[in-house]
Protein backbone atom coordinates (compact mmCIF):
# COMPACT_ATOMS: atom_id res chain seq x y z
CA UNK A 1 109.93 155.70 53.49
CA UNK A 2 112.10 152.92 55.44
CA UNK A 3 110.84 152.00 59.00
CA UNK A 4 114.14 150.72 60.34
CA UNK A 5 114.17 149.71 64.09
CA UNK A 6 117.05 149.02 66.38
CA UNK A 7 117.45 146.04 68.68
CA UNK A 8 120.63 145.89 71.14
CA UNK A 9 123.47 144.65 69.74
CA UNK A 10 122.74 146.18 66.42
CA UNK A 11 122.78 149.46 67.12
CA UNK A 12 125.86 151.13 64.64
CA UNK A 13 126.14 154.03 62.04
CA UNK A 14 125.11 153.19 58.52
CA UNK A 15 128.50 153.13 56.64
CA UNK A 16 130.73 151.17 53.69
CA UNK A 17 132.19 148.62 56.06
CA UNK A 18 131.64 145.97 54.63
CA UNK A 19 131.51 142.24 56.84
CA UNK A 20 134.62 139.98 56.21
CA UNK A 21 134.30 137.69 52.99
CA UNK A 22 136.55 134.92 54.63
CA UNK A 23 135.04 132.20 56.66
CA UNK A 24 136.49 132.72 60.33
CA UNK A 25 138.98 130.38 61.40
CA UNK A 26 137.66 127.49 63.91
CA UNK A 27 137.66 128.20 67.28
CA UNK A 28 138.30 125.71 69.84
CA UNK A 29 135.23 125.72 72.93
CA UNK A 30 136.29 126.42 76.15
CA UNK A 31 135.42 125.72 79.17
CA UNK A 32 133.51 128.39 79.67
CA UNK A 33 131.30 127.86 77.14
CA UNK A 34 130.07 124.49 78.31
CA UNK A 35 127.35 126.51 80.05
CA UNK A 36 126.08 127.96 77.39
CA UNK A 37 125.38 124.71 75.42
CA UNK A 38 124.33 122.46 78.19
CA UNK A 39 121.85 125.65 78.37
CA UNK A 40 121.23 125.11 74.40
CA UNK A 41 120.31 121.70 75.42
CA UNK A 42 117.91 122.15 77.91
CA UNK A 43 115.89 124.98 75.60
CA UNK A 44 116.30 122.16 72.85
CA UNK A 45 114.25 120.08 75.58
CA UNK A 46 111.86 122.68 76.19
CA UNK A 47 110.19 122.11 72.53
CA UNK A 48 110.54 117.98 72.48
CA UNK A 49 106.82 116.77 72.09
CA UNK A 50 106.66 113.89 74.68
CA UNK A 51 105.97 110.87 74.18
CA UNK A 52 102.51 109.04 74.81
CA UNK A 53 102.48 106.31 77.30
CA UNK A 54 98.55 105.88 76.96
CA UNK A 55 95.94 105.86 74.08
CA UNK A 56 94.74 109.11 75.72
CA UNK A 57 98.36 111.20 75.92
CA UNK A 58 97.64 111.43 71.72
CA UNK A 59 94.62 113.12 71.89
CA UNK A 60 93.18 110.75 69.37
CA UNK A 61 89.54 108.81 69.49
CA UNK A 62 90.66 104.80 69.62
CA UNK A 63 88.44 104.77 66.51
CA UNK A 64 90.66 106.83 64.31
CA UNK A 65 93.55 104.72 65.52
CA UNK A 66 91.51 101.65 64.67
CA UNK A 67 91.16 102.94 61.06
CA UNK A 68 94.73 103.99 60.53
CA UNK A 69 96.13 99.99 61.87
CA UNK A 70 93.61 98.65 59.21
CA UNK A 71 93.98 100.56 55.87
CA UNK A 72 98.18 100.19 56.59
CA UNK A 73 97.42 96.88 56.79
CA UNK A 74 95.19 96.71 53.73
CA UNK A 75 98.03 98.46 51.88
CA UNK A 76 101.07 96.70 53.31
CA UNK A 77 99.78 93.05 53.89
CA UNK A 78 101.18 90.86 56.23
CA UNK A 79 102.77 93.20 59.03
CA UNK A 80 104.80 92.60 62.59
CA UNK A 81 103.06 93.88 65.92
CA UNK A 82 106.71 96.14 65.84
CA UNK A 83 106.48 97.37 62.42
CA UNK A 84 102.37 98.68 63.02
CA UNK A 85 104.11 100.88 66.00
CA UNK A 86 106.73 101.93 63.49
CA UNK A 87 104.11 103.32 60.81
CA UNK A 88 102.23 104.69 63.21
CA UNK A 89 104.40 106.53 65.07
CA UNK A 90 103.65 105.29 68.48
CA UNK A 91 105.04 102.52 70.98
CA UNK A 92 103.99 99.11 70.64
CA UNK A 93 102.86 99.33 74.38
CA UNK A 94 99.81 102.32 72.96
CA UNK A 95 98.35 100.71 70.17
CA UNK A 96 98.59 96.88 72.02
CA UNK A 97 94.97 97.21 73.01
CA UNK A 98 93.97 98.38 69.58
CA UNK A 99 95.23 95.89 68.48
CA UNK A 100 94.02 92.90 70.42
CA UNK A 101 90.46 94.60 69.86
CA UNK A 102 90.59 93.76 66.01
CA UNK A 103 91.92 90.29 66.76
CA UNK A 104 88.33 90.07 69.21
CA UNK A 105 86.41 91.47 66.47
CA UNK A 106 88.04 88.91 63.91
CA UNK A 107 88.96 92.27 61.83
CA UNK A 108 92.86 91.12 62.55
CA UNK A 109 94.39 87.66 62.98
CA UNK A 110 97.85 86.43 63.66
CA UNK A 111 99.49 84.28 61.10
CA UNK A 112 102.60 83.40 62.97
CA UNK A 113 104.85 84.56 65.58
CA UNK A 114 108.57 85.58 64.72
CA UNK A 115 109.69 86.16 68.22
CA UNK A 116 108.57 86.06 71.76
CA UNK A 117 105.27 87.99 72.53
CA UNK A 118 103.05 89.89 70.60
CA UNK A 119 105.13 92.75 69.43
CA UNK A 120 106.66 89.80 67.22
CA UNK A 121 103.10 88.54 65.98
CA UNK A 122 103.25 88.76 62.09
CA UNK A 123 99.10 90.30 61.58
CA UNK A 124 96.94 90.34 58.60
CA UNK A 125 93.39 91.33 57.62
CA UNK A 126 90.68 88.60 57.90
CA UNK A 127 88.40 89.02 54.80
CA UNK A 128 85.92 90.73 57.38
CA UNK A 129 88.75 93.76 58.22
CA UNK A 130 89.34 93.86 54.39
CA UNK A 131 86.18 95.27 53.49
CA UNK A 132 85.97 97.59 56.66
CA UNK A 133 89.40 98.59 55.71
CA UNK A 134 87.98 99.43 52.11
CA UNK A 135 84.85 101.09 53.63
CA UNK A 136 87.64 103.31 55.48
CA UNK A 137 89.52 103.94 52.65
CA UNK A 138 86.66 105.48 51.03
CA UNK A 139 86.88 108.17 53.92
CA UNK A 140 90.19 109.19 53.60
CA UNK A 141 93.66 107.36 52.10
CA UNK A 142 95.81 108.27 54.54
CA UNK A 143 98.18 105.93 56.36
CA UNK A 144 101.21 107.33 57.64
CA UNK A 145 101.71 108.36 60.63
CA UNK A 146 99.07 109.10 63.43
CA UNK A 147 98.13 112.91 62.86
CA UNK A 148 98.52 115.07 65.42
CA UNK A 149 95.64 116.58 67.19
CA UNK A 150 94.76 120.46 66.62
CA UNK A 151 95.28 121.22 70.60
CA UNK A 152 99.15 119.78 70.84
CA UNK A 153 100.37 120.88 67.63
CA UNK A 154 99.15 124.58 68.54
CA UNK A 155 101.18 124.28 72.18
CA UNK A 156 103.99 123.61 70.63
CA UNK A 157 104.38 125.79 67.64
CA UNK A 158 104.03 128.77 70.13
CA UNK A 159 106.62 126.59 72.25
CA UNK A 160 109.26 126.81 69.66
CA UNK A 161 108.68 130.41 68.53
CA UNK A 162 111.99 132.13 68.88
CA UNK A 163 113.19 133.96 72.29
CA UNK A 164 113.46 137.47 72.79
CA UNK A 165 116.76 138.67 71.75
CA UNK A 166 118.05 135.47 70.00
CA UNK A 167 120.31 136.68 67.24
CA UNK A 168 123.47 138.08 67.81
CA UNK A 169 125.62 140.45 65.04
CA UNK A 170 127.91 137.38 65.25
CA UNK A 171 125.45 135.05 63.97
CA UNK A 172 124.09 137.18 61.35
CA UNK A 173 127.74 138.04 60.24
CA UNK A 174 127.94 133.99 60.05
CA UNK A 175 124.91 133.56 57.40
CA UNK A 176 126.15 136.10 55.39
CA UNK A 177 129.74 135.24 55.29
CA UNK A 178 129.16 134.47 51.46
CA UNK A 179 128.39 137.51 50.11
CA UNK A 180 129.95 141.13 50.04
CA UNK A 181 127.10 142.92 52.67
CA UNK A 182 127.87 146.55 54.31
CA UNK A 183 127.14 146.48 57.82
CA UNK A 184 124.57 149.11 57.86
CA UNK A 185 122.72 146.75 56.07
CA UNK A 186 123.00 143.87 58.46
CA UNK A 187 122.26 146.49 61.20
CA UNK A 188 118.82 146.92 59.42
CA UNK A 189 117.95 143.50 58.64
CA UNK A 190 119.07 142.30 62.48
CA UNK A 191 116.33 144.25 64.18
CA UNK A 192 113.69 142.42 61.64
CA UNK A 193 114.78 138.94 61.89
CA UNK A 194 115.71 139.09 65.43
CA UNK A 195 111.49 140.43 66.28
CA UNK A 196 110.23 137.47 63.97
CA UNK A 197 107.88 139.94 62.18
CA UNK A 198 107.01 141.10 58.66
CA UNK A 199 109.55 142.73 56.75
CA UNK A 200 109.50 144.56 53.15
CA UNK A 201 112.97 144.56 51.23
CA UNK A 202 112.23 146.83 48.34
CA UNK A 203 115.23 148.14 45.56
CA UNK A 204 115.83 147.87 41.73
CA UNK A 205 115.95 144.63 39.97
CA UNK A 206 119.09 143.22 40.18
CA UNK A 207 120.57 144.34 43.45
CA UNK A 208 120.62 140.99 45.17
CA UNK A 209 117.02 141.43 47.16
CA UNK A 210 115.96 137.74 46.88
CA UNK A 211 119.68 136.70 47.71
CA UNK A 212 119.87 138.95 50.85
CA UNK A 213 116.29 136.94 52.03
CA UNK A 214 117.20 133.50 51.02
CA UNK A 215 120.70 133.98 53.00
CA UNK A 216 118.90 133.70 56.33
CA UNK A 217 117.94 130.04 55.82
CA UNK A 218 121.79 130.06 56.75
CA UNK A 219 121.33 131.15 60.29
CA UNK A 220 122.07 128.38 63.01
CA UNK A 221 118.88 127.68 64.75
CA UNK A 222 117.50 124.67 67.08
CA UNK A 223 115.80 122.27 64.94
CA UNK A 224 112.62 122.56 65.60
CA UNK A 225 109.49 119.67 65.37
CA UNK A 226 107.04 119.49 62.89
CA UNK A 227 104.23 116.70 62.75
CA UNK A 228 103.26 114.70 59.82
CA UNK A 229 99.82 115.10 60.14
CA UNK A 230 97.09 117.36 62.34
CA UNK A 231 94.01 115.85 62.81
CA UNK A 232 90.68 118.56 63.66
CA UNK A 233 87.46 117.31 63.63
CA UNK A 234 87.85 113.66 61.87
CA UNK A 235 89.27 116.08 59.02
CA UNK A 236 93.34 115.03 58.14
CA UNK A 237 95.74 117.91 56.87
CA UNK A 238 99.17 116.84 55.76
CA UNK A 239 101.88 119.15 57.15
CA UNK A 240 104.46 117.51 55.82
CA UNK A 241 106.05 118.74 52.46
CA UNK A 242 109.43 116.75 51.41
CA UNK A 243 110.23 119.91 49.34
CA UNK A 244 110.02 122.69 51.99
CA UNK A 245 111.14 120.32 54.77
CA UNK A 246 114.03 118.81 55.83
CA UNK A 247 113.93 115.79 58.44
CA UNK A 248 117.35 115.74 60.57
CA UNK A 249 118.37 112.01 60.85
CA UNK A 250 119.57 111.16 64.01
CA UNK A 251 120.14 107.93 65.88
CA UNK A 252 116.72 107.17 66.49
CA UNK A 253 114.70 107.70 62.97
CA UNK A 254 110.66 107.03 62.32
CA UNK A 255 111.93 104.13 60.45
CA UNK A 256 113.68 102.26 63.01
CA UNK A 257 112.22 100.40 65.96
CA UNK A 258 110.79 101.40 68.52
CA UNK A 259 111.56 99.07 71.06
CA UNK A 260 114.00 101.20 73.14
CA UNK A 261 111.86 103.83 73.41
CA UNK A 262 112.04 107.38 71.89
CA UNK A 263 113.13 110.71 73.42
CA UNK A 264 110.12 112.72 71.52
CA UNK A 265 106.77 111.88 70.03
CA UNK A 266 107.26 109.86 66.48
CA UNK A 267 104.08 111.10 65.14
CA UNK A 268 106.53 114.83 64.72
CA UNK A 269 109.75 114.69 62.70
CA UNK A 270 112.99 116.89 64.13
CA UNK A 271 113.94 119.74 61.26
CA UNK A 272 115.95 122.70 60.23
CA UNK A 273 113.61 125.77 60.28
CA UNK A 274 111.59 126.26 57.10
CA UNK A 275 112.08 128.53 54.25
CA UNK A 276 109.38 128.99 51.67
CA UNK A 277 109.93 130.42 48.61
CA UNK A 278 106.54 131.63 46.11
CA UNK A 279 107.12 133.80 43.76
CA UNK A 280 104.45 135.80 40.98
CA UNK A 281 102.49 132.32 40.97
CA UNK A 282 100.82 132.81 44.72
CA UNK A 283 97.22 133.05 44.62
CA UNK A 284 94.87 133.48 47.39
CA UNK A 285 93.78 129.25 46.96
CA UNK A 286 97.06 128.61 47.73
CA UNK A 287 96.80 130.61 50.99
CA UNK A 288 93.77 128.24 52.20
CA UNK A 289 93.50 124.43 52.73
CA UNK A 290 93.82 122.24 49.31
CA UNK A 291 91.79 119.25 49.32
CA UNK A 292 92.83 116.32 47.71
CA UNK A 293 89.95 114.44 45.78
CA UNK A 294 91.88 111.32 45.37
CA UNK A 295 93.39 110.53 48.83
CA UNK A 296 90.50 112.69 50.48
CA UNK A 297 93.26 114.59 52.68
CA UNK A 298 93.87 118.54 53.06
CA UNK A 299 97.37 119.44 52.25
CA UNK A 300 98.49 122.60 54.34
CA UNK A 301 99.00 126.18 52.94
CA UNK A 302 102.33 127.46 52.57
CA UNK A 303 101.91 129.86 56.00
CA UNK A 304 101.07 126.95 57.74
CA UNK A 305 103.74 124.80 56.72
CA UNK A 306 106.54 127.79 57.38
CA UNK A 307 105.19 127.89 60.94
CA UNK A 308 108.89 128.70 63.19
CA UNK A 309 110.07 129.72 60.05
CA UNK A 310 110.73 131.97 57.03
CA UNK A 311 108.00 132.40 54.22
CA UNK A 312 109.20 134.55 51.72
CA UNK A 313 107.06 136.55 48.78
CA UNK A 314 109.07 137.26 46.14
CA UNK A 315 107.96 139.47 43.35
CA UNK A 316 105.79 141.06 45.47
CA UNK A 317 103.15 142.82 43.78
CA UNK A 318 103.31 140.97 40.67
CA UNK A 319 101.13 137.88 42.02
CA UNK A 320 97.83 136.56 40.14
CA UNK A 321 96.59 138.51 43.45
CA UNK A 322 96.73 142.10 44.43
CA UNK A 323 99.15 142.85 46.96
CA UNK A 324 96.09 144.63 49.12
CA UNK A 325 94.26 140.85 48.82
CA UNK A 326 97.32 139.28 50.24
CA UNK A 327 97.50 142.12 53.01
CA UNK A 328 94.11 141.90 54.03
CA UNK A 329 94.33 137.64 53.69
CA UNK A 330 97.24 138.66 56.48
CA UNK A 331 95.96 141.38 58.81
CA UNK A 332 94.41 139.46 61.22
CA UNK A 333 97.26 136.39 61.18
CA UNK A 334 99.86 138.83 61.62
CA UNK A 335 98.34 141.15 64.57
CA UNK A 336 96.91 138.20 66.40
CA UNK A 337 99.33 135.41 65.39
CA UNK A 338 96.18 132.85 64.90
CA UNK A 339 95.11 132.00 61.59
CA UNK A 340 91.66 131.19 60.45
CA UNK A 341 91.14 127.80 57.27
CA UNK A 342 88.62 126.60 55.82
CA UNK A 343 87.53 123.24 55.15
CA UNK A 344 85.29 122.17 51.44
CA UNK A 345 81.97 121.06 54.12
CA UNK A 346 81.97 125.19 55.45
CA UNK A 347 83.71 124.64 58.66
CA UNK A 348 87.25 126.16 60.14
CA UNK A 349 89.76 125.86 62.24
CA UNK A 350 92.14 128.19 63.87
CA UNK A 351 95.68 127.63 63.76
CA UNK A 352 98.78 129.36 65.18
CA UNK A 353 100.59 131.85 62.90
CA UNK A 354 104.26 132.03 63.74
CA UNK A 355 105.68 132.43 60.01
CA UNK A 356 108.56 135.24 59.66
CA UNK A 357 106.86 136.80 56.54
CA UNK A 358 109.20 138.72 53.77
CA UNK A 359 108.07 140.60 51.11
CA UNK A 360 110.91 141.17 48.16
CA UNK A 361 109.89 143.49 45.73
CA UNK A 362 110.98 145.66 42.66
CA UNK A 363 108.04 148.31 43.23
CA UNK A 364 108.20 151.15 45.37
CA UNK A 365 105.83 150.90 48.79
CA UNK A 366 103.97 153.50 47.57
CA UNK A 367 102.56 151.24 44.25
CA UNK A 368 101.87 148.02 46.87
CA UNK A 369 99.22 149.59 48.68
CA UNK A 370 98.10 152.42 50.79
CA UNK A 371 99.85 153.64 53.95
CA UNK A 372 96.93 151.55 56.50
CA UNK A 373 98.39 148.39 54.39
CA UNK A 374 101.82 149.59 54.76
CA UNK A 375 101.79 150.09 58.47
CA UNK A 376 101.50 146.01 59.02
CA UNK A 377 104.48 145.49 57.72
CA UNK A 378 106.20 146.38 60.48
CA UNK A 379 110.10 146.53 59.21
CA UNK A 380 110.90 148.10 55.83
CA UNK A 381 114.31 148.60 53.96
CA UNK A 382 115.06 149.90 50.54
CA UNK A 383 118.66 148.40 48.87
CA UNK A 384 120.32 150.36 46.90
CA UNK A 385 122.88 149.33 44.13
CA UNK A 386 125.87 148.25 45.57
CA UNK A 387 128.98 151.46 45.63
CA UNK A 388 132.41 151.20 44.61
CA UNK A 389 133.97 149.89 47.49
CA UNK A 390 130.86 146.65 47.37
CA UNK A 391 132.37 146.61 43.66
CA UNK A 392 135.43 146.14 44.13
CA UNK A 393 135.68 143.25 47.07
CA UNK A 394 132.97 141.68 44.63
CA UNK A 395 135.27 141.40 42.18
């Protein structure tokens, strides 16, 4: 029943050996391997959304920005020139005009200045931009920062997908350092990682299925970008999830100024790969835009927020769904990497699907579904219990 491939490097007869338990000892870089990061650097650039210079490099109507400045003012109060570029996401320099078109309009006025020019203005709402900022608020609650239109956040989700033949045995070896692994098992689950595409670990209970999955959140990738926000048709869907993601902090942080300038787009945050975790709870809402009737904002489904990463089923086949609803939810994501969501007035919108889908289950394939459901999951491994030699470096 296992569909095991073979990708080069991890070609190798399934055996007992079993990887080394010890973390290897620190090498120092050489000189020849400067290369090979200032390489790692320039693919790092490859995937850095730029940064707008104009109103139009953001791909948002000026209205939309006009709405964000005022409800963050509504909720915030008084607020610098600097501090409305923060929360937005953007230089000072993009949302200037904006700005100076609510102080024409009397919606904004300036209550003092803390420094020289504008960007030091301290702005407020003149009882005219309060209740337009209300009126807005009744629309949507959002005010973070400016979403990111449906167009860029597509080109560069398929921008960041993984390269052909990007894992090595050595950095496989690496993630599962911690655990007692025979290497014809990492020669099966190397070909599946290393393709990106779905991949069935089935076995008893017990024999560490959900471990061996949740171990690749180890691998050392690029950080990758994920935005905030994407913005499709005046409709806002929150990408961001603080439990799924994890925003790198570097020198330069969404919550610092702006004023000398970023090296990528502050509407995006820089972060490890996801890993998403559902277990027998999944049900086919949660695979579909959730709308929120209080702040009037989608939140993303789980495939969407795993995008250039791992989503994990667990317990496959014990969902509030049938595992053929799931599979057919998936056929058409996972052959033409494009996924289809639906928004509460009727309408959709088609967004890239470039999740690393796992199923972990207890059943045997043959119980999940029949063999036309099987044959999209493309990589398939049974684990047995661990033998006597696993036993005995466990213990």
């Amino acid at each position: 029943m296992s569909s095991i491939a073979s990708s080069a490097g991890f070609l190798s007869e399934p055996g007992d050996d079993l990887i080394d338990v010890l973390p290897p000892p620190e090498e120092v870089p050489t000189e020849a391997e400067a290369p090979a990061e200032s390489a790692a650097a320039e693919e790092d650039d490859r995937i850095v959304p730029p940064v707008p210079e104009h109103l139009s490099d953001t791909g948002l109507p000026g209205s939309l920005l006009e709405q964000l400045l005022l409800k963050i003012l509504y909720y915030r109060g008084d607020v610098t020139g600097r501090d409305l570029a923060v929360a937005v996401g953007l230089e000072y320099s993009v949302i200037e005009e904006t700005i100076e078109t609510l102080k024409r309009q009397h919606l904004v006025s300036v209550k003092r200045s803390l420094g020289i020019g504008s960007k030091s203005a301290l702005y407020s709402l003149g009882e005219t931009g309060h209740n337009l900022a209300r009126e807005y608020l009744d629309t949507n609650q959002y005010a973070g920062p400016a979403p990111v239109p449906l167009y860029q956040y597509t080109a560069i989700v398929r921008r960041q997908r993984q390269l052909d033949n990007w894992l090595t045995p050595e950095t496989l070896a690496t993630a599962y350092r911690h655990m007692v692994v025979p290497q014809h098992i990492l020669s099966q689950i190397g070909p599946a990682v290393n393709a990106s595409k779905s991949f069935l670990i089935y076995g008893q209970p017990g024999n560490g299925k959900t471990a061996l999955a949740e171990a690749l959140f180890r691998l050392e990738t690029e950080p990758i970008y994920i935005p905030y926000a994407i913005e499709y048709q005046g409709n806002i869907v929150q990408v961001y999830d603080p439990i799924y993601h994890q925003p790198i902090q570097d020198e330069e942080s969404i919550f610092t100024t702006l004023s000398a300038g970023s090296r990528y787009d502050r509407r995006w945050f820089k972060s490890k790969r996801p890993f998403i975790i559902t277990g027998g709870e999944l049900a086919m809402s949660m695979l579909d835009l959730s709308y929120n009737e209080g702040s009037k904002v989608y939140d993303a489904p789980f495939q969407l927020k795993a995008n250039n990463g791992i989503y994990l089923i667990d317990d496959f086949g014990r969902q509030l769904a049938t595992p053929a609803e799931i599979l057919n939810r998936w056929i058409v994501p996972m052959e033409r990497h494009v996924d289809y969501l639906s928004f509460r007035s009727g309408g959709k919108m088609t967004v890239p699907f470039e999740a690393f889908l796992i199923f972990s289950t207890n059943l045997h394939p043959d119980k999940l579904g029949d063999e036309a459901f099987l044959r999209r999951i493309q990589y398939k491994m049974f684990l047995g219990n661990p033998k006597e030699p696993e036993y005995r470096s466990i213990f």
